[in-house]
Protein backbone atom coordinates (compact mmCIF):
# COMPACT_ATOMS: atom_id res chain seq x y z
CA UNK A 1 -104.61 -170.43 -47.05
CA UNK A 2 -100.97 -171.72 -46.64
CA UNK A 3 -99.08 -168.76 -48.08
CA UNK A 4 -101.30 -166.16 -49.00
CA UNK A 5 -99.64 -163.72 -51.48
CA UNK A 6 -100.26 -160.58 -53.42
CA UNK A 7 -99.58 -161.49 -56.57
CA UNK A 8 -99.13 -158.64 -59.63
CA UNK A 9 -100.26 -159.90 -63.17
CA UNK A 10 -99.60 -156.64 -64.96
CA UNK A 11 -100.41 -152.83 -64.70
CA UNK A 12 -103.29 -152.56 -62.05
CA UNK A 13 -103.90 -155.84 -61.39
CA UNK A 14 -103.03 -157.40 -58.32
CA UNK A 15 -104.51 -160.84 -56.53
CA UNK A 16 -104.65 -162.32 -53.25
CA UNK A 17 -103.72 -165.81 -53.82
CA UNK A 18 -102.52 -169.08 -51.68
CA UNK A 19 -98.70 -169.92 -52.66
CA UNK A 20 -97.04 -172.75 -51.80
CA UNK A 21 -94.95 -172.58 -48.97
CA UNK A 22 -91.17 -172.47 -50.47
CA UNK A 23 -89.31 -175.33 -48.95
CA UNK A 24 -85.43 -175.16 -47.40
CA UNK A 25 -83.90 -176.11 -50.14
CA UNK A 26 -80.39 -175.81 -48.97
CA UNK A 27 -78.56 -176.48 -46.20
CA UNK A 28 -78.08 -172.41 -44.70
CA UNK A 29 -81.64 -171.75 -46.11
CA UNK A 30 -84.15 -169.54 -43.54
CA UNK A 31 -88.18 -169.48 -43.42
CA UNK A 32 -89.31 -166.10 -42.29
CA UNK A 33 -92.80 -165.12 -41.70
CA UNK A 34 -92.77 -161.77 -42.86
CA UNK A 35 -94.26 -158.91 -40.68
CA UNK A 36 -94.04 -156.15 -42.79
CA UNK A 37 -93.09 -154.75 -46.05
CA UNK A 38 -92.43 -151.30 -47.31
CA UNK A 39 -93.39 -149.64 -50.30
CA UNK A 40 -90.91 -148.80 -52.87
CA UNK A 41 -90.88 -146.22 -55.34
CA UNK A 42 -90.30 -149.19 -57.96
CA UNK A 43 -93.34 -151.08 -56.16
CA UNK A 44 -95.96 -147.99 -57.52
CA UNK A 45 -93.89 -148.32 -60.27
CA UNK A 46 -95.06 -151.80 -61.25
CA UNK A 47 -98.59 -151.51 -60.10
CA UNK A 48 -98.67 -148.87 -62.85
CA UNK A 49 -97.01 -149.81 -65.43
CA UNK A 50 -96.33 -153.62 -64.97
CA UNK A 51 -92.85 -153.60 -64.67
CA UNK A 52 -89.51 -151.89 -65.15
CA UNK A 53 -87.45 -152.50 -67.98
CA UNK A 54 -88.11 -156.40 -68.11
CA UNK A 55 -92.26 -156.32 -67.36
CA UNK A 56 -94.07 -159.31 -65.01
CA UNK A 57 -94.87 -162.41 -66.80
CA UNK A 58 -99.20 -162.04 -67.38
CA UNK A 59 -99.51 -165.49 -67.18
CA UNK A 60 -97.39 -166.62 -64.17
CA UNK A 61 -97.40 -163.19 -62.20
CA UNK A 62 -94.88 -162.20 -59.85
CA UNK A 63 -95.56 -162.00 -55.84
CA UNK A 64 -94.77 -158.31 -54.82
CA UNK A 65 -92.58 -156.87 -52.05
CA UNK A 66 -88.91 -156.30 -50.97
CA UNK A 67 -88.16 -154.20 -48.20
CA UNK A 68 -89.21 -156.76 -45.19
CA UNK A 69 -88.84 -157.56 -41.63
CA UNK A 70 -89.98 -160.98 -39.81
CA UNK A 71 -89.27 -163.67 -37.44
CA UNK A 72 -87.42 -166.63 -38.22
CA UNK A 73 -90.19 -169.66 -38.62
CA UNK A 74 -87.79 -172.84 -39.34
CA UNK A 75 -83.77 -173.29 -40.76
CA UNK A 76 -82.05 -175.44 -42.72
CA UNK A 77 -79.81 -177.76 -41.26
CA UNK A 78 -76.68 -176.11 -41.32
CA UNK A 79 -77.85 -172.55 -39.92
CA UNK A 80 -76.04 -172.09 -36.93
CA UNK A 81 -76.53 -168.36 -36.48
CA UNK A 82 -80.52 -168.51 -36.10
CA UNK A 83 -82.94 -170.06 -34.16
CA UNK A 84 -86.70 -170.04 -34.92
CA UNK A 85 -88.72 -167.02 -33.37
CA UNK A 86 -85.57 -164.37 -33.91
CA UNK A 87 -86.59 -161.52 -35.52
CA UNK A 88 -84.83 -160.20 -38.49
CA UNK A 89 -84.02 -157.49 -41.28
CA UNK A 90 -84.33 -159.52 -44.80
CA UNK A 91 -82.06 -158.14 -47.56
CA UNK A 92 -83.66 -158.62 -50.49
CA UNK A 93 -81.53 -159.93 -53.19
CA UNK A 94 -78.85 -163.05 -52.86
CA UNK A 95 -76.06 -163.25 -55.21
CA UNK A 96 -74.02 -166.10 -56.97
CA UNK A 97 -71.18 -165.62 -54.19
CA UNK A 98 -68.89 -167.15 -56.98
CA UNK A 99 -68.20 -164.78 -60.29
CA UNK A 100 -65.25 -161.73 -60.24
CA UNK A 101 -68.26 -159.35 -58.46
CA UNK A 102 -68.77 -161.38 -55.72
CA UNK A 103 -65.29 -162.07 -54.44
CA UNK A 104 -64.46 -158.93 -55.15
CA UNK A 105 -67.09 -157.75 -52.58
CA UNK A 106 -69.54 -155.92 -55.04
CA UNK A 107 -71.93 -158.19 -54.63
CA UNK A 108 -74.87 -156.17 -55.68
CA UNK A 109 -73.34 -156.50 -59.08
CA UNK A 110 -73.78 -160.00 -59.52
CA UNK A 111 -75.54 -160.89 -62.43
CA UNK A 112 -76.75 -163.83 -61.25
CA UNK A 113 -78.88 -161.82 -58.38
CA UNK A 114 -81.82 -163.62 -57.65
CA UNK A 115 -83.54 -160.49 -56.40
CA UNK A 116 -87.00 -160.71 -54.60
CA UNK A 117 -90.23 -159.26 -56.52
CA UNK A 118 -87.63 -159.04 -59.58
CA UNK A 119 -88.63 -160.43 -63.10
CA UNK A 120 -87.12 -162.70 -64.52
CA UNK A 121 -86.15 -165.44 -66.52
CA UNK A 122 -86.43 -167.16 -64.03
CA UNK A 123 -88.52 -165.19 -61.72
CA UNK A 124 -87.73 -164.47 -57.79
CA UNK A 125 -90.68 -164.48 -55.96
CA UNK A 126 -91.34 -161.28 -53.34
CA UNK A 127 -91.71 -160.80 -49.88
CA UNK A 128 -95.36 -160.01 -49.81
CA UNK A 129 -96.52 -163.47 -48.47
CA UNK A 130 -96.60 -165.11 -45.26
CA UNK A 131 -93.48 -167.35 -45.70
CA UNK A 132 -90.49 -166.03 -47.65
CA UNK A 133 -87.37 -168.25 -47.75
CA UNK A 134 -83.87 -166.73 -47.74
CA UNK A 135 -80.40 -167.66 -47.13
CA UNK A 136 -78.49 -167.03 -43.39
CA UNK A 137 -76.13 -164.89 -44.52
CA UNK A 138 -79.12 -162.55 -45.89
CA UNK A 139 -80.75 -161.98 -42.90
CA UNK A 140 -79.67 -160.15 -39.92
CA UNK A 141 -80.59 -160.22 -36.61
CA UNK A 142 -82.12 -157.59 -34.98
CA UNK A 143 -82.25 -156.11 -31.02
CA UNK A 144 -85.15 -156.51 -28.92
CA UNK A 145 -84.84 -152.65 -28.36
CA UNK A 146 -86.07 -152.20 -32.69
CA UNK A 147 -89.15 -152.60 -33.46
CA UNK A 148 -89.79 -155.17 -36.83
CA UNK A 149 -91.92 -152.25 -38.17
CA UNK A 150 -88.23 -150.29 -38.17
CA UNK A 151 -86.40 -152.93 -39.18
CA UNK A 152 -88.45 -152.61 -42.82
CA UNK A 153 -86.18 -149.20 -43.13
CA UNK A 154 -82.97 -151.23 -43.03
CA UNK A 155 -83.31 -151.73 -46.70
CA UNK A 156 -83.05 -148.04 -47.45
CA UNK A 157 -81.18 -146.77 -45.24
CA UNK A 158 -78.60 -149.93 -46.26
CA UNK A 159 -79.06 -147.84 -50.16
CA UNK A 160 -77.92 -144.57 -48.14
CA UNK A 161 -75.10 -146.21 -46.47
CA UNK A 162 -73.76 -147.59 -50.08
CA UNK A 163 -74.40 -143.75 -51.25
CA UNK A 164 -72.93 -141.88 -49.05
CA UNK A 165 -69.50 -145.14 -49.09
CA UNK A 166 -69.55 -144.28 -52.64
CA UNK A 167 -69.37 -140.92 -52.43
CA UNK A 168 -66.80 -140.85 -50.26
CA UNK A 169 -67.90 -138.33 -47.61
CA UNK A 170 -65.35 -136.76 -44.84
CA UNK A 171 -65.82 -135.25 -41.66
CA UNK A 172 -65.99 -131.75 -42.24
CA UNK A 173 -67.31 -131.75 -46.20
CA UNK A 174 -70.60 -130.54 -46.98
CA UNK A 175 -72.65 -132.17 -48.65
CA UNK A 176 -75.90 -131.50 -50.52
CA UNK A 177 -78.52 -134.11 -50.95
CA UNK A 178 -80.81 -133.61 -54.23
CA UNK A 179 -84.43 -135.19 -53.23
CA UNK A 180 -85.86 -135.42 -49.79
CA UNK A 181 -87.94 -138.65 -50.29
CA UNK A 182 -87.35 -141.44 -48.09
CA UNK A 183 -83.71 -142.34 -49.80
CA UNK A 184 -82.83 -138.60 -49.51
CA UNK A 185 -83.13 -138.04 -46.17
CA UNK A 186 -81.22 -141.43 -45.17
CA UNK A 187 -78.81 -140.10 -47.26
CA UNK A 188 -78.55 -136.95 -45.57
CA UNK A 189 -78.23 -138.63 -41.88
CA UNK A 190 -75.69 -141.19 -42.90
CA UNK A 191 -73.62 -138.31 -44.50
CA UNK A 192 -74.57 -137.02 -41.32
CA UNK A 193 -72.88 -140.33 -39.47
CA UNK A 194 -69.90 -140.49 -41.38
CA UNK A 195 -68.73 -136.91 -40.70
CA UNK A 196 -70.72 -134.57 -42.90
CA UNK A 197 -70.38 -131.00 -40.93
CA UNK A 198 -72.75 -129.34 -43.37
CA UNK A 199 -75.98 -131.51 -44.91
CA UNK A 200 -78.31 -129.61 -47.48
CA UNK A 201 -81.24 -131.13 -48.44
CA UNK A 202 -82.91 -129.73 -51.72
CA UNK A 203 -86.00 -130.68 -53.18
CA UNK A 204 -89.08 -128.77 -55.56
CA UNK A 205 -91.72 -128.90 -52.40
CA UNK A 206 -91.39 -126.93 -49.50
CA UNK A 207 -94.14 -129.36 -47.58
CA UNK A 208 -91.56 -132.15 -47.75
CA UNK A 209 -88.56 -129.80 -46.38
CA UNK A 210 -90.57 -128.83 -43.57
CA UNK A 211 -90.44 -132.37 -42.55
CA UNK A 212 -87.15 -132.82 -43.39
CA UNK A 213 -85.73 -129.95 -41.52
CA UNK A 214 -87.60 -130.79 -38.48
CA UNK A 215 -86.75 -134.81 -39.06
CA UNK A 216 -82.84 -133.76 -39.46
CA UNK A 217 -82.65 -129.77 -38.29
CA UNK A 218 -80.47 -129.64 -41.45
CA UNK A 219 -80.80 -126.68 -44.12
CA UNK A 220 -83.36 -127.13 -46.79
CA UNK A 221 -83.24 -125.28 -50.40
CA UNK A 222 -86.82 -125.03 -52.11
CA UNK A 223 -85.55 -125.10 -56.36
CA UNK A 224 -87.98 -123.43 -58.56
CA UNK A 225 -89.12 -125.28 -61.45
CA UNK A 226 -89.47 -122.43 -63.76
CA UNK A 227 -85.49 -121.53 -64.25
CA UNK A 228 -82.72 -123.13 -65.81
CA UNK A 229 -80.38 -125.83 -63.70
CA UNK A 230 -77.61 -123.04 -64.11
CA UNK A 231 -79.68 -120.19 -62.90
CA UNK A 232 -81.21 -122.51 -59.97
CA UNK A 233 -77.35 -123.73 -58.87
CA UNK A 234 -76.36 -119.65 -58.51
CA UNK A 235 -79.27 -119.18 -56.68
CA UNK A 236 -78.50 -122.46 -54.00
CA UNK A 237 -75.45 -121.36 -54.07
CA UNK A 238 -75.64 -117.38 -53.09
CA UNK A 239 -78.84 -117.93 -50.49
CA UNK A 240 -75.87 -120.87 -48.95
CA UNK A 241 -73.19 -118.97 -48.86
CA UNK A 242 -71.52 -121.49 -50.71
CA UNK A 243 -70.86 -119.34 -53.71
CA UNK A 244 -67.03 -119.53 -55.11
CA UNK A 245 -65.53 -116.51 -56.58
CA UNK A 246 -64.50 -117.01 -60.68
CA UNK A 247 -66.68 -118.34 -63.56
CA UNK A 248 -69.83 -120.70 -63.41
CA UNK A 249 -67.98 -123.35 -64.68
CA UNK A 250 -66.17 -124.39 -61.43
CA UNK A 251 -69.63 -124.00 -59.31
CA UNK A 252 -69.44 -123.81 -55.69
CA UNK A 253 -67.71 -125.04 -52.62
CA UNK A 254 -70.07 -128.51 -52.24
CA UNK A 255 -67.80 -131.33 -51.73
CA UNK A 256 -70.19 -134.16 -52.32
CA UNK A 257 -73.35 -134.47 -54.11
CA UNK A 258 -76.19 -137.33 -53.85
CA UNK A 259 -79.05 -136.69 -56.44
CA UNK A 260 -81.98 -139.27 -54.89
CA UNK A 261 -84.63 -137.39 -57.15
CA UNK A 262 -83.63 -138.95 -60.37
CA UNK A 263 -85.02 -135.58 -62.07
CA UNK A 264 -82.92 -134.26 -64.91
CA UNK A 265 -83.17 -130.71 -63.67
CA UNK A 266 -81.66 -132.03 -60.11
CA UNK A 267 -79.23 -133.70 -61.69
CA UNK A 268 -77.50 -130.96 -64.07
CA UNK A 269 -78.19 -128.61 -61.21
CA UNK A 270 -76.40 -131.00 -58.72
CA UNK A 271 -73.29 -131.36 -61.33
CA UNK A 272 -72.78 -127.25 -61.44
CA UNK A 273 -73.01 -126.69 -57.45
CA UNK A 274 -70.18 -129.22 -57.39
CA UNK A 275 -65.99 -127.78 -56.48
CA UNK A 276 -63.51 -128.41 -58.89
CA UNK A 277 -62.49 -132.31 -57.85
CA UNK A 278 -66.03 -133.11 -55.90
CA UNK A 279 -67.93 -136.17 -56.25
CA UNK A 280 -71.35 -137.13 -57.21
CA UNK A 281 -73.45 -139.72 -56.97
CA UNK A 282 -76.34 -140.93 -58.93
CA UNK A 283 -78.66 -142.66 -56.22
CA UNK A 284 -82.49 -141.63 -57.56
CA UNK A 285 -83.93 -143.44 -60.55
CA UNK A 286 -85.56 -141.34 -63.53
CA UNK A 287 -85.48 -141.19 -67.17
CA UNK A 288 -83.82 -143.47 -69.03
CA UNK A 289 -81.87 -140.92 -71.05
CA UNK A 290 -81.25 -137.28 -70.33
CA UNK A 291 -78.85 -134.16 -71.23
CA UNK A 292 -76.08 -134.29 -68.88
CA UNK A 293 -73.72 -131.25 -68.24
CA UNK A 294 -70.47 -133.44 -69.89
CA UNK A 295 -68.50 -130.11 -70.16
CA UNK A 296 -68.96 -128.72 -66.67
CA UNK A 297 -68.35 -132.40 -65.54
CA UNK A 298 -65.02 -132.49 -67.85
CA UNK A 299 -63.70 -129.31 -66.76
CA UNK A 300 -64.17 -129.96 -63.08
CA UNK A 301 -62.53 -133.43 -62.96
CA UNK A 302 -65.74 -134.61 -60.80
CA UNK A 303 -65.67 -138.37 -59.97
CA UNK A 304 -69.05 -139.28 -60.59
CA UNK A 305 -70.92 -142.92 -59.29
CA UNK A 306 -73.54 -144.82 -60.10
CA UNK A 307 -75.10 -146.37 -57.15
CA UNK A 308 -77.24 -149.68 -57.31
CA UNK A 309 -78.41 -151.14 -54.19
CA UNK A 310 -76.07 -151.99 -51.44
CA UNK A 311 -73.17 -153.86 -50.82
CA UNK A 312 -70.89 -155.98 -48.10
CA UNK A 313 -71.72 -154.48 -44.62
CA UNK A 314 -74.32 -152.29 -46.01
CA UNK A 315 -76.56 -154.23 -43.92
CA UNK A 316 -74.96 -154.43 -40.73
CA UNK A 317 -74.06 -151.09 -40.50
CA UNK A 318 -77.67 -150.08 -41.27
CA UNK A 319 -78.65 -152.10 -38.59
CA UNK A 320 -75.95 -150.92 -35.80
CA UNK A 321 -76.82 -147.37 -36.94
CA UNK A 322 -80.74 -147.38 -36.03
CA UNK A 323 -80.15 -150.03 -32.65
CA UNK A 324 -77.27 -146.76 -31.61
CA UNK A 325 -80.41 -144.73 -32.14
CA UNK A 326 -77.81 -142.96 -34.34
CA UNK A 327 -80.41 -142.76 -36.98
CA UNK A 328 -83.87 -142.42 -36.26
CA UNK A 329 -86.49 -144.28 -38.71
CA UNK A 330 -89.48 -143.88 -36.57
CA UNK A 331 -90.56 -141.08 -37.49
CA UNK A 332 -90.38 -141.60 -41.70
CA UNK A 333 -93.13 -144.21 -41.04
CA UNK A 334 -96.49 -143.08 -41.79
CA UNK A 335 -99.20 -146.35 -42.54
CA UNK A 336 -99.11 -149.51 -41.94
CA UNK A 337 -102.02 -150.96 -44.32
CA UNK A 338 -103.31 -154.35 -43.81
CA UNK A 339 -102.15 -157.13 -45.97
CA UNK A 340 -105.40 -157.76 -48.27
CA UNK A 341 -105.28 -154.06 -48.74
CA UNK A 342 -101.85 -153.47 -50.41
CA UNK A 343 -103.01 -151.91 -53.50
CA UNK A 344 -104.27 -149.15 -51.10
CA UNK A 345 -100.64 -148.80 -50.26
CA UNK A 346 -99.05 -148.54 -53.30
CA UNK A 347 -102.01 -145.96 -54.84
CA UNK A 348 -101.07 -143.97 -50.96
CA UNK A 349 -97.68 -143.51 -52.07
CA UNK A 350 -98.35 -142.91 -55.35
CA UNK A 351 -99.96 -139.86 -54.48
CA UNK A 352 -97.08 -138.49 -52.27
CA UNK A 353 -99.16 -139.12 -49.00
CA UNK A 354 -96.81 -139.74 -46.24
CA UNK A 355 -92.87 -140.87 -46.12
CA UNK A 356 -92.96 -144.40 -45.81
CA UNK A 357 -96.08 -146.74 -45.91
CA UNK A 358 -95.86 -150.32 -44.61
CA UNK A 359 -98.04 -153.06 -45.26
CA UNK A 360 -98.58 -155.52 -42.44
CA UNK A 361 -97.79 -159.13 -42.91
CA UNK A 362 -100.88 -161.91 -42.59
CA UNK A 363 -102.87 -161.69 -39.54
CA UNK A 364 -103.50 -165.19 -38.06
């Protein structure tokens, strides 16, 4: 095979198949051969269901696979800041670099995106191949001291960087992180990084707080499933300390809050434990449509985000953060499955087994 590719038709059915191998079509174009991807949440999310929102074509299928790392194979022309055989951190999705978004620097917010594994019309292609071909200003170089396996973990913790930007964090806030998945606890050490004196982490199993508070040595709050979101935020609060004197209305003294869960119950929880004036920012993906605490959002003037993706220097600073060994990604990595196995992957972290699984690019 050429290319060989894992290619998702719909809902549970994946193939191996040989691609062709894109061509540089323009001038600042890249070939990378990929040598490993990371599963996604929205990955498990397509082997099970066959899409989200906008489903994969049945007919054409879609090749899988976003968060990558590789070495530079060939470049176009006009690349001047990339020789074949460098090794690099891919970011996934290249924009327009021409409508309001885009010189405005919220690039991620192009709707002209061409975003890898993403359906279309007209389809982008993923990185789970042997060749994937990008642009030079979409890859980033990275130092001999990281490995490529930790340079798949630039993609998230480039989402936790645009988080924690959006949420404004200050040194000396505390901040309480809502989910301690993989995007959850890169949110908590960025906060961490940009001056965060106090970083709770709060999730519904106390397995995956063990690793977090060992992974971070940061506080951890267990919720219980069986009690309202107000009754759970007075309880985070009190056990805390964070508890502010006067009505349940203007919560506690949290400063910032990042829900990563994308749980309803996390999010009206996160909204009540929130200061009069504090911030919060929508990072996990869940339901479509929920009840939201409007009121208790009203009455609190809370500024409250969206987050999608990442944006400009998202990237680099993810990069400069794990090569200061500021952040650590090492330990979230927990498989690497081989390449003709990546179903096994995505069923692994389906199940909740591990932090982060890789898949390893094509073995020659």
């Amino acid at each position: 095979m050429n290319n060989p590719s894992i290619v998702l038709y719909g809902a549970k059915n994946a193939k191996l198949e040989d691609k062709t191998v894109p061509e540089l079509a323009e001038p600042h174009d890249v070939l990378v051969r990929i040598n490993y991807v990371g599963v996604c949440g929205s990955d498990v999310h397509f082997w099970h269901h066959g899409g989200i929102g906008k489903m994969v074509n049945s007919s054409t299928g879609i090749v899988m696979g976003h968060e990558a790392s590789g070495t530079i194979h060939s470049i176009g022309p006009s690349v001047k800041s990339f020789k074949p055989g460098d090794r690099v951190a891919i970011e996934p999705g290249v924009p327009c670099r021409l409508c309001k978004a885009c010189k405005a620097g919220t690039y991620n917010l192009c709707r002209e995106m061409r975003f890898a594994a993403a359906p279309g019309p007209p389809d982008t292609q993923g990185t789970l191949s042997k060749y994937f071909r990008s642009s030079e200003d979409f890859v980033y170089k990275i130092p001999d001291e990281m490995g490529l396996d930790e340079a798949v973990l630039v993609e998230p913790l480039a989402v936790a960087v645009h988080a924690v930007k959006l949420g404004a964090v200050k040194p000396g806030e505390t901040v309480v992180v809502m989910g301690s998945g993989t995007i959850g606890l890169l949110c908590a050490a960025a906060a961490r990084q940009f001056g965060a004196h106090r970083v709770v982490l709060v999730d519904i199993l106390e397995k995956k707080l063990e690793f977090a508070a060992q992974y971070l040595n940061f506080e951890t709050y267990c919720s219980p499933t069986h009690i309202s979101a107000e009754e759970n935020a007075e309880k985070l609060l009190e056990k805390l300390g964070l508890a502010e004197d006067g009505t349940d209305t203007f919560g506690g003294r949290v400063d910032t809050v990042i829900e990563a869960s994308g749980a309803a119950s996390s999010i009206e929880t996160g909204i009540h434990i929130l200061r009069p004036g504090g911030k919060y920012v929508q990072t996990g993906l869940g339901k479509p449509k929920i009840e939201f605490p409007i009121v208790a959002m009203g009455q609190k003037e809370l500024m409250v985000r969206g987050c999608f993706r990442y944006g400009s220097g998202d990237y680099e600073l993810a990069v400069s953060l794990i090569n200061k060994g500021l952040i650590d990604v090492k330990p979230l990595i927990s498989s690497v499955t081989p390449f003709e196995k990546a179903p096994e992957a995505w069923e692994k972290t389906a199940r909740g087994e591990g932090i982060k699984n890789l898949i390893q690019g094509v073995q020659d």
